[in-house]
Protein backbone atom coordinates (compact mmCIF):
# COMPACT_ATOMS: atom_id res chain seq x y z
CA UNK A 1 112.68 16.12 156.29
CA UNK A 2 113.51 15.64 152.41
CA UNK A 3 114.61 18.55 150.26
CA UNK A 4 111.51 20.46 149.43
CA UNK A 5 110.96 21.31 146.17
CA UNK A 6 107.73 22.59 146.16
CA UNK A 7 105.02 24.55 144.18
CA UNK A 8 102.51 26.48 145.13
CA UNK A 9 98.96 25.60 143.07
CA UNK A 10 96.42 27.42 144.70
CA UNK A 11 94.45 28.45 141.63
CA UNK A 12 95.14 25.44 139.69
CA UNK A 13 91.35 24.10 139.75
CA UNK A 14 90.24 27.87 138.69
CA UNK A 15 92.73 28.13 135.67
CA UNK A 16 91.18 24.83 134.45
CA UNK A 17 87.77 25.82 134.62
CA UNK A 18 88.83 28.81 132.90
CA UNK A 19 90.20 26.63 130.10
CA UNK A 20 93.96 26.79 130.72
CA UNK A 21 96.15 23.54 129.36
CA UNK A 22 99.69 22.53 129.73
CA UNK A 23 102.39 21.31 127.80
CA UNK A 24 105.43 19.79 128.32
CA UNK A 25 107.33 18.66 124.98
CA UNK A 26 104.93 19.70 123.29
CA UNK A 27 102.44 16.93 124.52
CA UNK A 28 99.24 18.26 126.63
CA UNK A 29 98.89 17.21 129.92
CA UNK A 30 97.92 17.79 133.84
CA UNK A 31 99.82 20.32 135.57
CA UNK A 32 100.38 19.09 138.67
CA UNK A 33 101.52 15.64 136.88
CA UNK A 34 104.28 18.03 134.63
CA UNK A 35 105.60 19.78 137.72
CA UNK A 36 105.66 16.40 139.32
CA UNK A 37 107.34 14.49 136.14
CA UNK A 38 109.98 17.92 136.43
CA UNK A 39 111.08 17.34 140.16
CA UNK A 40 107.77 18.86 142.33
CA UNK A 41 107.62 16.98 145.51
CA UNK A 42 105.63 19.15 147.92
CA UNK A 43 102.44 21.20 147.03
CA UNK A 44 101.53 24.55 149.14
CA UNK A 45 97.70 25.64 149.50
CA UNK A 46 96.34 28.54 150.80
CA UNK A 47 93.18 28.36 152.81
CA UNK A 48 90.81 31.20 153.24
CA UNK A 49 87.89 30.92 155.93
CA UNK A 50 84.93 31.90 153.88
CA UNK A 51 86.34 33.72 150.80
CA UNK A 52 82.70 34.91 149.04
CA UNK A 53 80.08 37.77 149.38
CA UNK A 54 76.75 37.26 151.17
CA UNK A 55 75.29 36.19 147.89
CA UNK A 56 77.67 33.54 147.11
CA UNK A 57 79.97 34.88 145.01
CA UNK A 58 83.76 33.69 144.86
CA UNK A 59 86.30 36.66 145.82
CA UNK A 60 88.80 35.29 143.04
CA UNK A 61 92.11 33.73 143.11
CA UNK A 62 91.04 30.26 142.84
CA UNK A 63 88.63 30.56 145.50
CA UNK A 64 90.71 28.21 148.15
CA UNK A 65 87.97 27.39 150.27
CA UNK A 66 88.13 24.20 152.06
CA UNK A 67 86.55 22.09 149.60
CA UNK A 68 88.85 23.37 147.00
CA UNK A 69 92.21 22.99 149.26
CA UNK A 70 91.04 19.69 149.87
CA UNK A 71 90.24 18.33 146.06
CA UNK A 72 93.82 20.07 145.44
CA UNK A 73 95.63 18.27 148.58
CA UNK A 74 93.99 14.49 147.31
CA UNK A 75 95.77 14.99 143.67
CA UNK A 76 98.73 15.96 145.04
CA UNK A 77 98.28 13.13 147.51
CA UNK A 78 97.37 10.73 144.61
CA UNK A 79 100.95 11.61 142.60
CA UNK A 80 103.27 10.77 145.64
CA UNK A 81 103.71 14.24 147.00
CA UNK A 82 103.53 15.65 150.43
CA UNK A 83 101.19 19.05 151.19
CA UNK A 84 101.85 22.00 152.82
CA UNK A 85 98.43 23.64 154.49
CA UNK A 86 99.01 27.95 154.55
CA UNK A 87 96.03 28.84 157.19
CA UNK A 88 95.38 32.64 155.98
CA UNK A 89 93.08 33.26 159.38
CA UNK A 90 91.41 35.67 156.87
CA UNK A 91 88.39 35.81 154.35
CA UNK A 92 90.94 36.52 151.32
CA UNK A 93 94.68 37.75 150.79
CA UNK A 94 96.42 37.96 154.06
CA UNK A 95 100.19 39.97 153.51
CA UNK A 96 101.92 42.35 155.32
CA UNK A 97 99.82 44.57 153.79
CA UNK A 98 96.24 43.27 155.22
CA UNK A 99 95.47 41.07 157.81
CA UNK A 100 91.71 40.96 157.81
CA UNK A 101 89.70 39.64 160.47
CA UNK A 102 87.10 36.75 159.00
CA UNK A 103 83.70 38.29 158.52
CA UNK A 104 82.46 35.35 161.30
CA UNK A 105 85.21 36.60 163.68
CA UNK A 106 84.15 40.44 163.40
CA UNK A 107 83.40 41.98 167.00
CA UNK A 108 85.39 39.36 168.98
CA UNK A 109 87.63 40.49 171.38
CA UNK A 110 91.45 39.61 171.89
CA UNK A 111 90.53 36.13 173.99
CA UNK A 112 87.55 35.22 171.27
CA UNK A 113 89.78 35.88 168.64
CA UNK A 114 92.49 33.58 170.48
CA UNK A 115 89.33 30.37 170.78
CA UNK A 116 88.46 30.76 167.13
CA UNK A 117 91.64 30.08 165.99
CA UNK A 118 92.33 27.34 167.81
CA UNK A 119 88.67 25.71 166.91
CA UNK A 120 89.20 26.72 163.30
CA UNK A 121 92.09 24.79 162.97
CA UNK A 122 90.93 21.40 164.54
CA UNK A 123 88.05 22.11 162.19
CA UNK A 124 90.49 21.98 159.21
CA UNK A 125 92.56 19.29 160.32
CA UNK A 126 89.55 17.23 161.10
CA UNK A 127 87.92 17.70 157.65
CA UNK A 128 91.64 16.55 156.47
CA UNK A 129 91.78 13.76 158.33
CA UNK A 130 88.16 12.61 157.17
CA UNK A 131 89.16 13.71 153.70
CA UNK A 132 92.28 11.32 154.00
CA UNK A 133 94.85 13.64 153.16
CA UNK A 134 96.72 15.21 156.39
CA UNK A 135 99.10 17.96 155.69
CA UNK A 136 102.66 16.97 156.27
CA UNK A 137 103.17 20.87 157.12
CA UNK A 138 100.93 23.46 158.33
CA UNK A 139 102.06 27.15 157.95
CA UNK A 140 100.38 29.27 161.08
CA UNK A 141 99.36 32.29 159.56
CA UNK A 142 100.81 34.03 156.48
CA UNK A 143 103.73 36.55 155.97
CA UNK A 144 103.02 37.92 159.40
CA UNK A 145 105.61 40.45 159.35
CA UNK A 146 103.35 43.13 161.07
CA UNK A 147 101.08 40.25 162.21
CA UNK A 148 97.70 38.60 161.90
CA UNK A 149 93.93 39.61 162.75
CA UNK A 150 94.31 43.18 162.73
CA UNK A 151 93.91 45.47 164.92
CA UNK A 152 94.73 42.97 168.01
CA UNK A 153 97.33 41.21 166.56
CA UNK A 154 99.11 44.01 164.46
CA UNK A 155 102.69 44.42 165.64
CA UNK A 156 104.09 45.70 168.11
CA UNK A 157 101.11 43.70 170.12
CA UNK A 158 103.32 41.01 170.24
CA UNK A 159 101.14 39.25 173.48
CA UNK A 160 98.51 38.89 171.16
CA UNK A 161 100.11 38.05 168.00
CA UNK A 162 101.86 35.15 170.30
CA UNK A 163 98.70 34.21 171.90
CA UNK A 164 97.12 34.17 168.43
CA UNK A 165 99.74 31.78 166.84
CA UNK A 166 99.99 30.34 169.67
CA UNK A 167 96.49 28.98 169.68
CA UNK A 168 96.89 27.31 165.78
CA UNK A 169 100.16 25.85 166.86
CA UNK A 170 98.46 23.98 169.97
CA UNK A 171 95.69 22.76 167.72
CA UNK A 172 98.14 21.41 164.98
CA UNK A 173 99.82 20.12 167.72
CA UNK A 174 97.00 17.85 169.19
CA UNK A 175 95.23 17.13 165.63
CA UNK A 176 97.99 16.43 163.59
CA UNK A 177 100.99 15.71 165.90
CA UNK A 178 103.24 14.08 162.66
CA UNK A 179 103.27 17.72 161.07
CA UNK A 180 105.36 20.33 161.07
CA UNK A 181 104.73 23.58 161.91
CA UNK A 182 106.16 26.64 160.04
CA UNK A 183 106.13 30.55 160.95
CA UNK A 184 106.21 32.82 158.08
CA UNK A 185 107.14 36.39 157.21
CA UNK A 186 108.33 38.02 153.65
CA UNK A 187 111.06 40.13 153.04
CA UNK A 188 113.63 37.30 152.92
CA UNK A 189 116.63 39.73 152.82
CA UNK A 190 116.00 41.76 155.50
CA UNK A 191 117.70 40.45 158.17
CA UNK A 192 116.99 42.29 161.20
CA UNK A 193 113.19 41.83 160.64
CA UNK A 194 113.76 38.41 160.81
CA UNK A 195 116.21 38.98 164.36
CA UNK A 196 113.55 41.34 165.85
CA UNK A 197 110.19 39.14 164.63
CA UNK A 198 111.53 36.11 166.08
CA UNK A 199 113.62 37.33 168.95
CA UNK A 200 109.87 38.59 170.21
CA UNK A 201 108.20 35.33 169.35
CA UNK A 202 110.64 33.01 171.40
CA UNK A 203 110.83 35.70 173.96
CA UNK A 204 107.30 34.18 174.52
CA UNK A 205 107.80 31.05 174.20
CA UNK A 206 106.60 30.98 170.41
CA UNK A 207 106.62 27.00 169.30
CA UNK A 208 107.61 26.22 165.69
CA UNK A 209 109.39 23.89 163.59
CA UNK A 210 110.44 26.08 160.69
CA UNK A 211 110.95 29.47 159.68
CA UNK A 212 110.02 30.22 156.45
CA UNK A 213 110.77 33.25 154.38
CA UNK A 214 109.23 35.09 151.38
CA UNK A 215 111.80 35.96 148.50
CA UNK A 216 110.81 37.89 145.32
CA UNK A 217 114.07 39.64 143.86
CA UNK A 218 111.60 42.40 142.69
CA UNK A 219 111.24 43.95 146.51
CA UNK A 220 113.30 41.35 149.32
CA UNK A 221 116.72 42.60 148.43
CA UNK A 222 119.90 40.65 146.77
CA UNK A 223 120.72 37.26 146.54
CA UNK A 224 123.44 37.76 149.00
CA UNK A 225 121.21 39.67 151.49
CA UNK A 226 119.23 36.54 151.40
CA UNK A 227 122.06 34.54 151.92
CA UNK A 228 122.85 36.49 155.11
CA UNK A 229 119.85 36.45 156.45
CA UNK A 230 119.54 32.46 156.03
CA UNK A 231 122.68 32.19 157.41
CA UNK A 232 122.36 33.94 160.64
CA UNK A 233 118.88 32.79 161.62
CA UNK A 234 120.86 29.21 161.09
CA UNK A 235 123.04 30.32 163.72
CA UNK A 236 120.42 31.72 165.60
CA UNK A 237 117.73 29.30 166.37
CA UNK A 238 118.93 26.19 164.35
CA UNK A 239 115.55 25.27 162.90
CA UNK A 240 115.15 24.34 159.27
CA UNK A 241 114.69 26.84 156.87
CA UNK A 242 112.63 27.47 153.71
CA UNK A 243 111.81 29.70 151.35
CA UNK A 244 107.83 29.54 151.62
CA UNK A 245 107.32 31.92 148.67
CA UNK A 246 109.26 32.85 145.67
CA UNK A 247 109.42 33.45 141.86
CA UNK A 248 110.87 35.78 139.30
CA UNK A 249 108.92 36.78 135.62
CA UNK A 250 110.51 35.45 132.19
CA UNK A 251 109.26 38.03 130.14
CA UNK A 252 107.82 41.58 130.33
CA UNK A 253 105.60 40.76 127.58
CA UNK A 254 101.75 42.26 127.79
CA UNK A 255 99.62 39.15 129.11
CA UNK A 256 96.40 41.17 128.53
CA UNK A 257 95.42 39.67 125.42
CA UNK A 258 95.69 36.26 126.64
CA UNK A 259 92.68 37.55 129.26
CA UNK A 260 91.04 39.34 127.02
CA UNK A 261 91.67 42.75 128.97
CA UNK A 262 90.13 45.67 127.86
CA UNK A 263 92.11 49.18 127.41
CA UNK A 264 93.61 50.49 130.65
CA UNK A 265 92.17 47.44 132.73
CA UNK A 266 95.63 46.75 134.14
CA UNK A 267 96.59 49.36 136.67
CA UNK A 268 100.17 50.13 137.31
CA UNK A 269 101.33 47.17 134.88
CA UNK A 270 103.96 50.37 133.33
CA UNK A 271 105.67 50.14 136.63
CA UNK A 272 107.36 47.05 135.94
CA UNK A 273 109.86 46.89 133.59
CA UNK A 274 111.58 49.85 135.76
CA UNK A 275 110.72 48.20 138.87
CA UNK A 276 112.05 45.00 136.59
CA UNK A 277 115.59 46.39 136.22
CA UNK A 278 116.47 47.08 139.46
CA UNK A 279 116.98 43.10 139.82
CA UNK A 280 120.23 41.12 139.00
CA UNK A 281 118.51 39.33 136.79
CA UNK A 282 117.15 40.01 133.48
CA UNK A 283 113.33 38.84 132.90
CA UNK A 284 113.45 36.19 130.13
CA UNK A 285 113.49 32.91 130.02
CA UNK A 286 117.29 32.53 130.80
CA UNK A 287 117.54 34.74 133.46
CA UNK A 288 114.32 33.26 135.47
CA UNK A 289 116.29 29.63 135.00
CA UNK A 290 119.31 31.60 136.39
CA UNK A 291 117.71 33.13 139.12
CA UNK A 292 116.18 29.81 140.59
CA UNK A 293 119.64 27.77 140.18
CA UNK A 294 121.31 30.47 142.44
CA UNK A 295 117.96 30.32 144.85
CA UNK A 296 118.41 26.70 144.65
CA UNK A 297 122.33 27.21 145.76
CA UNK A 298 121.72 29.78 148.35
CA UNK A 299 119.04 27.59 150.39
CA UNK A 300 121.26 24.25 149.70
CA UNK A 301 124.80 26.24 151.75
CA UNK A 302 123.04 27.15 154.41
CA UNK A 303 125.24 25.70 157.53
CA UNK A 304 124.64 22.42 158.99
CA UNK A 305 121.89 21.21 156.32
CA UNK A 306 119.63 23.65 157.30
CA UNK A 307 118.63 25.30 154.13
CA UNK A 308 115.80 22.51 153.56
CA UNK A 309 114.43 24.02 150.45
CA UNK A 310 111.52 26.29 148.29
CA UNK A 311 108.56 26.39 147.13
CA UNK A 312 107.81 28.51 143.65
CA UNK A 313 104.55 30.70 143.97
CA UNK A 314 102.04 29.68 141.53
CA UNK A 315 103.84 28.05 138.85
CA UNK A 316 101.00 27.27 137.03
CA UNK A 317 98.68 30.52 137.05
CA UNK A 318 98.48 30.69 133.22
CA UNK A 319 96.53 34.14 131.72
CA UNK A 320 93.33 32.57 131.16
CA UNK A 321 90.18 34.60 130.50
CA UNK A 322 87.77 34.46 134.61
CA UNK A 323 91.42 33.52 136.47
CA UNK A 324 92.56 36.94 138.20
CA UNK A 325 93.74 38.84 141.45
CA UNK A 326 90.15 39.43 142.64
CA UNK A 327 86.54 39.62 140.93
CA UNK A 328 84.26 42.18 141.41
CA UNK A 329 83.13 40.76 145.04
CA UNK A 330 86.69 40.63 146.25
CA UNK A 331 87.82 43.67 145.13
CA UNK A 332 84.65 45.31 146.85
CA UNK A 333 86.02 43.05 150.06
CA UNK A 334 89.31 44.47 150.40
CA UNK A 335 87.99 47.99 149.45
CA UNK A 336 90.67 48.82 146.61
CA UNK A 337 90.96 48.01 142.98
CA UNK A 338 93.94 46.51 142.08
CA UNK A 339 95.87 45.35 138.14
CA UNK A 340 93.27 43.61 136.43
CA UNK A 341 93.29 39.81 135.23
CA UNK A 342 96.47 37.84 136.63
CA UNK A 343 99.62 40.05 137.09
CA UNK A 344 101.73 36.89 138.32
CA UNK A 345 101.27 35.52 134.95
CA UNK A 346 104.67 36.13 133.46
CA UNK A 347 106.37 34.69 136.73
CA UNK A 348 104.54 31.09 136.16
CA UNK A 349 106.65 28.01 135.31
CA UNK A 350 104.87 27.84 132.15
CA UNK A 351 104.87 30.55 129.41
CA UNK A 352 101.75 32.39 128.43
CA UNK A 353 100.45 29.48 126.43
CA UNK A 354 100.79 26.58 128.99
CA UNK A 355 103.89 25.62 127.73
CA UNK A 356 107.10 24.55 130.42
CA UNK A 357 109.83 26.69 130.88
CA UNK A 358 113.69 26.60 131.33
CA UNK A 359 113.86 27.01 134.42
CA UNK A 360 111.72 24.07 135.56
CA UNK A 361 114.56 21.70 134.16
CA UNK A 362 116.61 23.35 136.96
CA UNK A 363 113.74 22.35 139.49
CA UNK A 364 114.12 18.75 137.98
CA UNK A 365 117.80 18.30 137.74
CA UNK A 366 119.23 20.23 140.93
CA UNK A 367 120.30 17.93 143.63
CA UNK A 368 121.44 19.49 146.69
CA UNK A 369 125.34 18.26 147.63
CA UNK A 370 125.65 17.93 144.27
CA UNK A 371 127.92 20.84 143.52
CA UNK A 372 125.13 22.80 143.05
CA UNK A 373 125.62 25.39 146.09
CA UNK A 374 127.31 28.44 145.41
């Protein structure tokens, strides 16, 4: 497996239709062929099973239905670069804070829930393989820390969550037998979820070929807490290791007027720059470039070459006017109402007006082995 330095672009096609543009040097161009031209090697997309209302309307977020994963996957494809598939098994955002069951999955029992899974995913690797662009990697399920397809599959039902995964794995397996398979929970420094999760998942015979990890500094702990963690589950199961999600802001700056966001429409946006200084790092454009060369360090010591690399978590969601968290239909989906517009804006690779960033000459210039690791 090469180093992975990979980006996340799930909303990519939504941020251009919403008229965002990118420059690097000052010159406009594509933003998938910047972050490529900087180092990018591997894109990540999300896939949501049916991510709009009953009268057609997007829930948001770039929409990453199939037909948009797939138009994202053949650039990507086009530029050189391998492509990561992350399988949500849900409608719209699955986290450790929601795993929703698809609406075309509601009333299914635990064994239903197990055959839709595993038909799903041949469906999606088929419509890759017609498409012409198989995923080098397919993540089963996303940040499953408490599990996937709630209620059945919440933790501790650790029979179903394994019969669950279990059932993606076998169809990735016997659709796509050249990828690799990853398992994925956040909280990257916590390192007896990640002894407990997986010490119940092999337990029962739980198949993968990497474990990867979400890392924000803002809630997953210390670097070094990291490092531990990455460390030990080297020691542990031996299996490649990389950090699936992660990014840090470069400003605390307001982003609402780049969205045209009325009074008040960002909820809890004043938490930040408290919830901001609790990291090692300060948020500007130095300290995000720090921050990812000591990421970059961390995953590259990992014991025995495990530490195979990252991918950065929307790098290119610009504040654009239409480009946020959830419209109206998804926020009446998940039942809440969330920040309004994008509040991953000031974490991007590019600054609020499409412009690259410091720290994406770090992307482009570290070379792991190269006295990099620290």
């Amino acid at each position: 497996m090469e180093w992975i330095k990979g980006v996340d672009v799930s909303t990519l096609l939504e941020v251009e239709r919403c008229g965002g543009r990118f420059f690097d040097g000052g010159r406009e161009g594509d933003a998938l062929e910047i972050l490529r031209a900087n180092g990018a090697n591997y894109v990540r997309l999300r896939l949501w099973n049916d991510p709009r209302d009953a009268a057609g309307r997007s829930y948001g977020a770039g929409v990453c239905d199939l037909a948009h994963t797939l138009a994202l996957a053949k650039r990507a494809v086009s530029l050189g670069m391998r492509w990561l598939l992350d399988l949500h098994y849900s409608d719209f955002w699955a986290d450790p804070g929601k795993q929703t069951v698809p609406k075309a999955w509601r009333g299914l029992d635990a064994a239903g829930l197990e055959r839709a899974i595993e038909a799903y995913t041949r469906e999606v690797l088929a419509a890759c393989r017609d498409a012409g662009v198989m995923p080098d990697m397919v993540q089963v399920g996303n940040e499953l820390t408490y599990g996937l397809l709630w209620p059945y599959g919440r933790t501790p039902e650790w029979e179903n969550i394994s019969r669950f995964l279990g059932a993606g794995v076998r169809a990735v397996r016997a659709c796509a037998p050249e990828a690799l398979v990853m398992i994925h929970l956040d909280n990257g420094g916590n390192r007896a979820l990640y002894r407990d999760w997986f010490g119940e998942f092999f337990a029962r015979g739980g198949d993968c070929d990497v474990i990867g990890l979400s890392y924000y500094p803002l809630w997953h702990g210390t670097m070094e807490d990291l490092r531990a963690n990455l460390h030990a589950l080297a020691a542990r199961h031996g299996k490649p290791l990389i950090i699936a999600e992660t990014s840090m802001g470069f400003t605390l700056e307001d982003y609402g007027g780049h969205e045209r966001l009325g009074p008040g429409a960002r909820k809890g946006a004043a938490a930040k720059p408290s919830l901001a200084a609790q990291v090692a790092y300060p948020m500007t454009e130095e300290g995000q470039a720090a921050f990812l060369r000591d990421l970059l360090g961390t995953v590259a010591s990992v014991p025995g070459g495990l530490g195979r690399g990252i991918f950065w978590w929307e790098p290119a969601w610009v504040p654009v006017p239409g480009s946020g968290w959830a419209t109206e239909a998804g926020w009446t989906y998940v039942n809440e109402r969330g920040p309004g517009g994008n509040e991953w804006a000031n974490q991007a690779l590019f600054d609020y007006e499409g412009r690259t960033l410091p720290a994406l000459r770090v992307f482009r210039d570290f070379q792991p082995g190269a006295g990099c690791e620290n």
